[in-house]
C-alpha atoms as a PDB file:
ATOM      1  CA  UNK A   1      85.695  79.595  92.306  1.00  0.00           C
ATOM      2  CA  UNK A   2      86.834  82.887  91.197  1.00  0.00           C
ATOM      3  CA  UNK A   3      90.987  83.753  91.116  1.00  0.00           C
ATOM      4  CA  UNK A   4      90.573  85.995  94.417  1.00  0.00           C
ATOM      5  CA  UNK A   5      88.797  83.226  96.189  1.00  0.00           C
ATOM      6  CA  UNK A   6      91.085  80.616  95.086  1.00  0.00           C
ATOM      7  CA  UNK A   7      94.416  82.765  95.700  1.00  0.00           C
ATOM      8  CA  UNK A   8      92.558  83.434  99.257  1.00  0.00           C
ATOM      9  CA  UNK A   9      92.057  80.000 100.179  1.00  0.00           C
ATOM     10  CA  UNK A  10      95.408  78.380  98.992  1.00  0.00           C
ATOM     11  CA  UNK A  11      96.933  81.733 100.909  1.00  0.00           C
ATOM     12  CA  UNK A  12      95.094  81.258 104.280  1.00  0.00           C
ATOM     13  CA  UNK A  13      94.057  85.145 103.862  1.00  0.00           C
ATOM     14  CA  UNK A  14      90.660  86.330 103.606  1.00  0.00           C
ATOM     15  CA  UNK A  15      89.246  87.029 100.090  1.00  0.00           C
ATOM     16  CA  UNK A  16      87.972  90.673 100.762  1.00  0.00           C
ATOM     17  CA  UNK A  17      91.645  91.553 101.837  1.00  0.00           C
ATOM     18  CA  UNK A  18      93.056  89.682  97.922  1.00  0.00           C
ATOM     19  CA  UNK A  19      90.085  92.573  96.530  1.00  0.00           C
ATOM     20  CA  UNK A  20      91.931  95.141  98.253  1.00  0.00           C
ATOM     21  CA  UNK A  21      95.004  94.329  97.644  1.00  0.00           C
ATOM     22  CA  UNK A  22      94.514  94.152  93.793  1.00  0.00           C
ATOM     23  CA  UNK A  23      91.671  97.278  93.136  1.00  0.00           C
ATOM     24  CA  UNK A  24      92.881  99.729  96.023  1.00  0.00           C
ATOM     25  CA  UNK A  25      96.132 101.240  95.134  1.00  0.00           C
ATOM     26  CA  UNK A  26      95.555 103.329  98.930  1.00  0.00           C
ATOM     27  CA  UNK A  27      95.947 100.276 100.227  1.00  0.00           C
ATOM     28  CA  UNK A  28      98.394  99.196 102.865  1.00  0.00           C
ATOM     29  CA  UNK A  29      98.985  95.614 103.298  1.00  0.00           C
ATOM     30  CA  UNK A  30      99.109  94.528 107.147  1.00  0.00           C
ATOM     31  CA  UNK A  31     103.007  91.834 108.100  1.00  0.00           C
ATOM     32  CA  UNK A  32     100.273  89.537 109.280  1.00  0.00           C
ATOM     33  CA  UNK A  33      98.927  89.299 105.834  1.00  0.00           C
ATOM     34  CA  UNK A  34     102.221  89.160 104.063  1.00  0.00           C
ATOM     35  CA  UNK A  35     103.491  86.910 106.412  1.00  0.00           C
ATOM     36  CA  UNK A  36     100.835  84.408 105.983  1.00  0.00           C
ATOM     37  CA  UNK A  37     101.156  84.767 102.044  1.00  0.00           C
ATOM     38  CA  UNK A  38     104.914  83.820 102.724  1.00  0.00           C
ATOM     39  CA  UNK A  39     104.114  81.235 104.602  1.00  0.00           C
ATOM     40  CA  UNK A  40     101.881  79.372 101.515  1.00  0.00           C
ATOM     41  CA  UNK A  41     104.558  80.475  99.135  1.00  0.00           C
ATOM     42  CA  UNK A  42     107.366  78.884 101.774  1.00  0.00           C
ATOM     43  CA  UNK A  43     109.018  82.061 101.386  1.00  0.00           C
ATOM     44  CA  UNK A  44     111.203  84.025 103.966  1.00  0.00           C
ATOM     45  CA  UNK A  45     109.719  87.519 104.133  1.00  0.00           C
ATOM     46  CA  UNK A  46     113.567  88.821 104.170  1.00  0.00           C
ATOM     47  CA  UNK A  47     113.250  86.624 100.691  1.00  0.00           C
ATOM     48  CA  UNK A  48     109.622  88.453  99.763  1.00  0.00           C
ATOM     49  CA  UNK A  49     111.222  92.129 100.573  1.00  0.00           C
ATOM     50  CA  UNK A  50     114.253  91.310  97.963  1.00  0.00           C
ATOM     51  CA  UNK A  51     111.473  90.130  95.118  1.00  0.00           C
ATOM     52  CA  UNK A  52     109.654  93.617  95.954  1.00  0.00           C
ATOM     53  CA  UNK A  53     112.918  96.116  96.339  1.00  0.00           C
ATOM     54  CA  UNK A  54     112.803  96.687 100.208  1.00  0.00           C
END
């Protein structure tokens, strides 16, 4: 299992999304996919926005 699949799977997001996230800088990330990446991390998205400067 490669490192997109895995972080997929233990993120409950699908893989093609982790490809986009890392090799398009155009693009955007959807709150449905950060929420559910919060939600594996147990991580408040007010809590995510501080680690990323929003």
């Amino acid at each position: 299992m490669d490192n997109n699949n895995l972080f997929a799977k233990e993120h409950f997001i699908d893989e093609k999304t982790v490809r986009r996230i890392r090799e398009d800088n155009e693009y955007h990330i959807s709150l449905i996919t950060i929420m559910r990446i919060c939600e594996a991390k147990n991580l408040k998205l007010s809590e995510f926005f501080k680690m990323v400067g929003i």
